[in-house]
N, C-alpha and C. Protein backbone atom coordinates (compact mmCIF):
# COMPACT_ATOMS: atom_id res chain seq x y z
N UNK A 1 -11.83 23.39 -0.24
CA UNK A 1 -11.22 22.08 -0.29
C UNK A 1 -12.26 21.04 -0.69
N UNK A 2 -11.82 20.36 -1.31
CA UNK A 2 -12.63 19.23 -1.53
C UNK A 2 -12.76 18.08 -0.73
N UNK A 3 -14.11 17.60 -0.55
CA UNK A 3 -14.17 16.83 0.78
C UNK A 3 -14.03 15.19 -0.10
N UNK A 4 -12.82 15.04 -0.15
CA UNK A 4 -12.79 13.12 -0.37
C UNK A 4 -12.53 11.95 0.46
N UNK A 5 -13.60 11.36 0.42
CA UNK A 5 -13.74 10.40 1.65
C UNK A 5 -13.25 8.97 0.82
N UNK A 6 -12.21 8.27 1.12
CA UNK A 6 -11.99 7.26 0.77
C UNK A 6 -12.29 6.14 1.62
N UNK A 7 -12.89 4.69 1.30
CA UNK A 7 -13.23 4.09 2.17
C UNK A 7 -12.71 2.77 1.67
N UNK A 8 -12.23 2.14 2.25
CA UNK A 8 -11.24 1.04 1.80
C UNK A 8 -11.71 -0.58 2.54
N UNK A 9 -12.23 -1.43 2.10
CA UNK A 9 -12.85 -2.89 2.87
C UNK A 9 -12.93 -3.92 1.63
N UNK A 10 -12.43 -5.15 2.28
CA UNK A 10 -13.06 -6.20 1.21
C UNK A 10 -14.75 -6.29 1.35
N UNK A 11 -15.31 -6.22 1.73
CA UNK A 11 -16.97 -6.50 2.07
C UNK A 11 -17.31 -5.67 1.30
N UNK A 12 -18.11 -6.26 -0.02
CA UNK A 12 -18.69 -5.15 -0.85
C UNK A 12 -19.86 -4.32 0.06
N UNK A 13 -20.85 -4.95 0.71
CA UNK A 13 -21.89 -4.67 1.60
C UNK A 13 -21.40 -3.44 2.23
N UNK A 14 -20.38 -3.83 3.11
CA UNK A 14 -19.61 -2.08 4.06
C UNK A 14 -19.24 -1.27 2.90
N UNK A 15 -18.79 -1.63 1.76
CA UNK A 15 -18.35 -0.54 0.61
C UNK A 15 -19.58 -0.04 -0.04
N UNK A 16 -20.87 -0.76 0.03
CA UNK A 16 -22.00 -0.20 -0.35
C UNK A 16 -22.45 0.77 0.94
N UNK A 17 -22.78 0.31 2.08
CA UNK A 17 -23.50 0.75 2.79
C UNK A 17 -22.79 2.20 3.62
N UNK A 18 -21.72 2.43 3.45
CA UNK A 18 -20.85 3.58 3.56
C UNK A 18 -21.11 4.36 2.47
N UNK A 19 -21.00 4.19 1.18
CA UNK A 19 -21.09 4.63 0.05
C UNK A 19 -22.26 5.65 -0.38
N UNK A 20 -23.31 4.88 0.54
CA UNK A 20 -24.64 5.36 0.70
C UNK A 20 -24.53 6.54 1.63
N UNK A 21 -24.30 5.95 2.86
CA UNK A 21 -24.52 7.20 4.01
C UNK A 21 -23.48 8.25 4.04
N UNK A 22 -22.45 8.41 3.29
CA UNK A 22 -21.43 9.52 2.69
C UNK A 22 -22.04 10.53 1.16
N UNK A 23 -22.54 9.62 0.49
CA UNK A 23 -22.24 10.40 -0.81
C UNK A 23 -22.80 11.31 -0.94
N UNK A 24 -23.88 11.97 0.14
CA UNK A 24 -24.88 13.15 -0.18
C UNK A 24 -23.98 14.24 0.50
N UNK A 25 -23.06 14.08 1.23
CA UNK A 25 -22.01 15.56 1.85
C UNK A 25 -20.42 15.29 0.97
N UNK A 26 -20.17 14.15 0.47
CA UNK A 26 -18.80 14.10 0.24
C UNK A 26 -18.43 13.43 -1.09
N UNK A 27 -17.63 13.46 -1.50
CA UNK A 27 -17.10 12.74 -3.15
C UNK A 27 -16.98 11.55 -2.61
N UNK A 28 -17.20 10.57 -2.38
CA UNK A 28 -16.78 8.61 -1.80
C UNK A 28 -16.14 8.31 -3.40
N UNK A 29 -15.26 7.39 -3.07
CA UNK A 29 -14.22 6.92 -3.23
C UNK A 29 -13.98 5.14 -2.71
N UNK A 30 -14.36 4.11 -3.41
CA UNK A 30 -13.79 3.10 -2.65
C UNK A 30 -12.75 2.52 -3.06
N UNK A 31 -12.23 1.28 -2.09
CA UNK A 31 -11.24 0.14 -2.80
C UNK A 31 -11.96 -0.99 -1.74
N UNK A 32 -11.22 -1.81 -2.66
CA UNK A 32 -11.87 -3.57 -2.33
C UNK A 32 -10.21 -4.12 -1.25
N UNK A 33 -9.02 -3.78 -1.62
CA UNK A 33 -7.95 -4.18 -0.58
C UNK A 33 -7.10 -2.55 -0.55
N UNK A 34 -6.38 -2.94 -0.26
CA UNK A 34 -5.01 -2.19 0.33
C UNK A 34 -4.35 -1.68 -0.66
N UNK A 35 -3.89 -2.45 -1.38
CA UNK A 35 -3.20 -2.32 -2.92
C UNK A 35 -4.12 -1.10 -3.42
N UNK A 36 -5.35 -1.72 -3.92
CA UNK A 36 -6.27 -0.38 -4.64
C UNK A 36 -6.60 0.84 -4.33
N UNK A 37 -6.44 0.69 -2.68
CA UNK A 37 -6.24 2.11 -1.94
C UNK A 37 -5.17 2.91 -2.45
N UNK A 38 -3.63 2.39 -2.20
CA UNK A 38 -2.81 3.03 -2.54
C UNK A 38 -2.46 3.51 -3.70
N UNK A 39 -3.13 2.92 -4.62
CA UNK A 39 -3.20 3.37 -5.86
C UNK A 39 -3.89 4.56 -5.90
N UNK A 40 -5.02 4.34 -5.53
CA UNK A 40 -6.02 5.56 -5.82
C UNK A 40 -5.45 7.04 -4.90
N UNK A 41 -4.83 7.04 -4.05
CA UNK A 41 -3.87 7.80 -3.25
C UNK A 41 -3.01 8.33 -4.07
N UNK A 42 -2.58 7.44 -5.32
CA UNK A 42 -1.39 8.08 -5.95
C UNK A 42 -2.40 9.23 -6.93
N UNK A 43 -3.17 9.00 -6.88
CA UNK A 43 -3.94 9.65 -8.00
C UNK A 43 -4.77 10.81 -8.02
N UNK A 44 -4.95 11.08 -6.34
CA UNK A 44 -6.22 11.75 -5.82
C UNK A 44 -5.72 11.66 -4.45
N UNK A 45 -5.89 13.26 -4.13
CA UNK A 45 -6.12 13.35 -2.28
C UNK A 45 -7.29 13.26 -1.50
N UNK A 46 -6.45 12.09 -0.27
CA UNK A 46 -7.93 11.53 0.22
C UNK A 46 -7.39 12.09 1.83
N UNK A 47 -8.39 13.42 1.82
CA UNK A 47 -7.74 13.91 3.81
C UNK A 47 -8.53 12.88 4.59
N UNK A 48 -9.80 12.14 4.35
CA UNK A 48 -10.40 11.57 5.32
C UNK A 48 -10.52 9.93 5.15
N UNK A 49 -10.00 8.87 5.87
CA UNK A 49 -10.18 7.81 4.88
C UNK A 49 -10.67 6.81 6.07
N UNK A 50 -11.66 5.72 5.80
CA UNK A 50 -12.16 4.64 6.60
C UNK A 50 -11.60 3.36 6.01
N UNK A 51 -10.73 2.63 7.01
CA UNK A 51 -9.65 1.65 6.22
C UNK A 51 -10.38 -0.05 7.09
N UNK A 52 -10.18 -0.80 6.62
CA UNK A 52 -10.80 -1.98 7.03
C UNK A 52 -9.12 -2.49 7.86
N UNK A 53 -9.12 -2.85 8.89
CA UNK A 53 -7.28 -3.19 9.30
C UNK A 53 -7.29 -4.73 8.84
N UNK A 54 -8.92 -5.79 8.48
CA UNK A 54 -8.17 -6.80 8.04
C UNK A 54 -8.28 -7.35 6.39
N UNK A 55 -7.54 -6.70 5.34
CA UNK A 55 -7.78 -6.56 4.16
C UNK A 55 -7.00 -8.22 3.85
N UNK A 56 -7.06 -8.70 2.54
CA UNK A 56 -6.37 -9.55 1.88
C UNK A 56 -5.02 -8.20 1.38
N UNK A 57 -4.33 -8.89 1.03
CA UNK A 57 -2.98 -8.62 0.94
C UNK A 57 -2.20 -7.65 2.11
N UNK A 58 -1.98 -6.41 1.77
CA UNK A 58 -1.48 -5.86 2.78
C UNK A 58 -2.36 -5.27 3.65
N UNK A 59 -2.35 -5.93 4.73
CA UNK A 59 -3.41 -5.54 5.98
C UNK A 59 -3.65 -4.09 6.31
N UNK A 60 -4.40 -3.68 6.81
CA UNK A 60 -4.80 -2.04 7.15
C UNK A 60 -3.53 -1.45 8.10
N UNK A 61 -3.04 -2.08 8.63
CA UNK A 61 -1.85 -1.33 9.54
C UNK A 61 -0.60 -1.00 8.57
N UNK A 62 -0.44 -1.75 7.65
CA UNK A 62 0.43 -1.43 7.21
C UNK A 62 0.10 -0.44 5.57
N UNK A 63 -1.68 -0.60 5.37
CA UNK A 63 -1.72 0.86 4.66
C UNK A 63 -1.42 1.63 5.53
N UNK A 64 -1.97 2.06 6.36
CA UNK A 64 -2.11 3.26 7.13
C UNK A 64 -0.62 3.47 7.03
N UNK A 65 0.49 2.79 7.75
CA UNK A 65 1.46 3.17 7.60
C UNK A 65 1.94 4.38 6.62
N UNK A 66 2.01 3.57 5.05
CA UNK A 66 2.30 4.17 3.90
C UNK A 66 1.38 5.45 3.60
N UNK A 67 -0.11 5.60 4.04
CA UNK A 67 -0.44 6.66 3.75
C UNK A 67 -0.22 7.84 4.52
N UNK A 68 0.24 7.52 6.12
CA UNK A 68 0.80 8.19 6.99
C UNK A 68 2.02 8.73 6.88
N UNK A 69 3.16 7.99 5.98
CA UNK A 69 4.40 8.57 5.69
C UNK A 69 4.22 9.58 4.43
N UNK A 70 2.99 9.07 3.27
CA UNK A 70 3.08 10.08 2.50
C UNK A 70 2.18 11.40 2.73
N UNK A 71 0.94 10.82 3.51
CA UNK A 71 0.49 12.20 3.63
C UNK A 71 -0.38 12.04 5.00
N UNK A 72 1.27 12.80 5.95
CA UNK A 72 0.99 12.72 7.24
C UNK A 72 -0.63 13.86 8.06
N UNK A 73 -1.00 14.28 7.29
CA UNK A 73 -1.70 15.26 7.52
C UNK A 73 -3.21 14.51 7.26
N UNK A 74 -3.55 13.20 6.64
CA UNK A 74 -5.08 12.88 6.42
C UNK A 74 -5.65 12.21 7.96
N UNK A 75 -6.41 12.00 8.26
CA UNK A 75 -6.91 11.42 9.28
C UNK A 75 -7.75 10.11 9.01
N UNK A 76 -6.87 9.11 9.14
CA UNK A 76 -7.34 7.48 9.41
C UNK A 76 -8.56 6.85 10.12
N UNK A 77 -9.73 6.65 10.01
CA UNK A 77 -10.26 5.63 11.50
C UNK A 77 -10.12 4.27 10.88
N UNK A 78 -9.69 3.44 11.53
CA UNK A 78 -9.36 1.62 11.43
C UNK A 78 -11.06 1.44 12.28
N UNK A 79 -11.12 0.45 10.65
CA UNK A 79 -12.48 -0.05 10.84
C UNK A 79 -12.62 -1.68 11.04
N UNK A 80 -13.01 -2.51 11.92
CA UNK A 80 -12.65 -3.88 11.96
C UNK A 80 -13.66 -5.03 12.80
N UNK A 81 -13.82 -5.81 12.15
CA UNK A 81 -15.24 -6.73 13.07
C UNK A 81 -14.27 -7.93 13.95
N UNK A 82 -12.35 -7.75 13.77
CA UNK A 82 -11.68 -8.48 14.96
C UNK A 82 -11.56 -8.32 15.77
N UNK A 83 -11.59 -7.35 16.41
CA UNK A 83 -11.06 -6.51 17.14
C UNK A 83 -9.75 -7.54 18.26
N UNK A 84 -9.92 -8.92 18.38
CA UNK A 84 -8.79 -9.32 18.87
C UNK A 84 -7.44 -9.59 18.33
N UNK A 85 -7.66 -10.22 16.98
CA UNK A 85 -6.74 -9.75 16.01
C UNK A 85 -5.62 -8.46 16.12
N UNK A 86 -6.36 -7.36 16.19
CA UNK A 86 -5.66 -6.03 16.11
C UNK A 86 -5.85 -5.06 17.37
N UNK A 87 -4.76 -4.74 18.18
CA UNK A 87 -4.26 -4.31 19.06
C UNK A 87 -4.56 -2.71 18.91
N UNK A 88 -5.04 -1.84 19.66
CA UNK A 88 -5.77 -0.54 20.05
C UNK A 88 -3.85 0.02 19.49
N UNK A 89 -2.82 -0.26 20.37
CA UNK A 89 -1.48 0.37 20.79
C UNK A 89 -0.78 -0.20 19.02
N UNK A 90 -1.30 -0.96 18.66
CA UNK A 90 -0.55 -1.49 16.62
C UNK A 90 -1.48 -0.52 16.10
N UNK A 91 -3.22 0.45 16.19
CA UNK A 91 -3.05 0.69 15.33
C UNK A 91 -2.89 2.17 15.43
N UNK A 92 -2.60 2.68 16.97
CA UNK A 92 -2.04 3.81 17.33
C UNK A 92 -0.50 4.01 16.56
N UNK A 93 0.22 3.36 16.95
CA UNK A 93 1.25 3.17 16.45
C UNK A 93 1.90 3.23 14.87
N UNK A 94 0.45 2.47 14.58
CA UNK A 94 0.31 2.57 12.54
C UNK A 94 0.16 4.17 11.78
N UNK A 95 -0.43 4.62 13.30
CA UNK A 95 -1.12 6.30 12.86
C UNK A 95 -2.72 6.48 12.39
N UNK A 96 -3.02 5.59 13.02
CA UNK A 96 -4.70 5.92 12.90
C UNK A 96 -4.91 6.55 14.26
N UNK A 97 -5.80 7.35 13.40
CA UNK A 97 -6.58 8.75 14.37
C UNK A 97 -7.59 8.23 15.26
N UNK A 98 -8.33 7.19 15.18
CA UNK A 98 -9.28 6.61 15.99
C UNK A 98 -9.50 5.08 15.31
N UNK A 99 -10.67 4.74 16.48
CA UNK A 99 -10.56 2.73 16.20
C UNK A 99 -12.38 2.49 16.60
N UNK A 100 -12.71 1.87 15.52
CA UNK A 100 -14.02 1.22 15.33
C UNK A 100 -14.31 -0.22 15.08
N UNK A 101 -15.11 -0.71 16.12
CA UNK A 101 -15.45 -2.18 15.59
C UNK A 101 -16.85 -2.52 15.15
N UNK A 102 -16.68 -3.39 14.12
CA UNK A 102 -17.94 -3.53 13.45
C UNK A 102 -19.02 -4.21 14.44
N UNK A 103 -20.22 -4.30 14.35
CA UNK A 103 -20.93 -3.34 13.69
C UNK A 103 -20.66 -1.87 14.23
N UNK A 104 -20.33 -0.87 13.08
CA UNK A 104 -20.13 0.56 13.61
C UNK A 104 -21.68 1.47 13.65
N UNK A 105 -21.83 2.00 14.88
CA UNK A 105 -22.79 2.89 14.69
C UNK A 105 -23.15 4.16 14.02
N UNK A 106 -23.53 4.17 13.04
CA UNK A 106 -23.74 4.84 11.89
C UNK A 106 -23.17 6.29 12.55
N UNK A 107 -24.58 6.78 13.22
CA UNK A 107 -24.64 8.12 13.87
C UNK A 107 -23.13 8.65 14.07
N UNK A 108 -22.70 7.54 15.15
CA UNK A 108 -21.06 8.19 15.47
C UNK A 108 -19.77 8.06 14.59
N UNK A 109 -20.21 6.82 13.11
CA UNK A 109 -19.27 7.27 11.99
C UNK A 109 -19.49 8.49 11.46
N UNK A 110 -20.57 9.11 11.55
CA UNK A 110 -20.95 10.15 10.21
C UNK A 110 -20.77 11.64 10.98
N UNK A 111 -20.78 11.68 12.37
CA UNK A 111 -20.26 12.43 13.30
C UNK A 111 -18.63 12.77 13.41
N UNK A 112 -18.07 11.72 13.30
CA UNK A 112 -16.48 11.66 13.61
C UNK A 112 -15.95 12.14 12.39
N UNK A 113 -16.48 11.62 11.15
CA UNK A 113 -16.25 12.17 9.66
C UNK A 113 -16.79 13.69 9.58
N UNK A 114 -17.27 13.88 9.45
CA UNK A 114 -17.66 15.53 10.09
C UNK A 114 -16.61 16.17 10.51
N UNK A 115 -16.71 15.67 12.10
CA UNK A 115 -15.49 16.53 12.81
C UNK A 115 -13.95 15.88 11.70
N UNK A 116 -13.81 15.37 11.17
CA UNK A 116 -12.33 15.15 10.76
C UNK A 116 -12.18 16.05 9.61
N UNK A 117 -13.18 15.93 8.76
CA UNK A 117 -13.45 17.08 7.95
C UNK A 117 -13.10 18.60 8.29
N UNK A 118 -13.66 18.63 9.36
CA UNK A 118 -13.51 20.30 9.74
C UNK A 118 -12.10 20.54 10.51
N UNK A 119 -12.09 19.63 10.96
CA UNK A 119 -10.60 20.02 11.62
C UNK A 119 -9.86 19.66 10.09
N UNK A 120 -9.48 19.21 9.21
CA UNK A 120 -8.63 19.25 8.07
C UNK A 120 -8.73 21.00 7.08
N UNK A 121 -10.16 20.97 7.47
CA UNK A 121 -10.43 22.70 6.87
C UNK A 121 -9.63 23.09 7.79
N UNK A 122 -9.66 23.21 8.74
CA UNK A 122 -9.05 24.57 9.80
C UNK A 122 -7.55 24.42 9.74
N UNK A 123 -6.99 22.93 9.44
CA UNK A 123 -5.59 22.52 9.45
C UNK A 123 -4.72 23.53 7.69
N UNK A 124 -5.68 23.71 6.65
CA UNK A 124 -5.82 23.33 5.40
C UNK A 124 -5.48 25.19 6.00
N UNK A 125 -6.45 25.42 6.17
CA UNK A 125 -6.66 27.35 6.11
C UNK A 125 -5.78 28.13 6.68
N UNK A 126 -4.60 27.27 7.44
CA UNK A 126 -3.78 28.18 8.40
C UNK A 126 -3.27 28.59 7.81
């Protein structure tokens, strides 16, 4: 399987600095909003994706949504420096797999991406 990590934020900086600490294990993939995500979704399977929940146009809860109805099987983490803004139970509910607030600690993004990875192999191989 191919490991594609899509990572989705307006902050070019988080789209660089992810970009960096992914690209030596995985294909990275970014978008700048929501819209460009879903595009690139139409185009390419993304099992692992890091979504920003507060984008310009359509906010991260309601990607997740759409990528959750089309491809219920990728695993989401909602990435976000509001955290009051956005509710733990909205983005459970949206279908994200886990919840990070900025600043995220590297170690335990690149850990959790790992494990999401491997559990999608083992999901992928049955």
């Amino acid at each position: 399987m191919k490991k594609n990590l899509l990572i989705v934020d307006d902050e070019p900086e988080i789209l660089e600095l992810f970009s960096t600490i992914f690209e030596d294990d995985y294909n990275v993939t970014t978008a700048a909003s929501g819209e460009e995500g879903i595009q690139l979704l139409a185009n390419d399977t993304f099992h692992v994706i890091l979504l920003d929940l507060n984008l310009p146009g359509i906010d991260g809860l309601e990607v997740c949504r759409r990528i959750k109805k089309s491809y219920p099987i990728s695993i989401i983490f909602a990435i976000t420096g509001y955290v009051s803004l956005f509710q733990l139970s909205d983005c459970r509910a949206a279908g994200f797999d886990n919840y990070f607030s900025k600043p995220v600690a590297i170690d335990l993004i690149k850990k959790e991406v790992k494990h999401a990875f491997q559990q999608i192999d083992r999901w992928v191989k049955r």
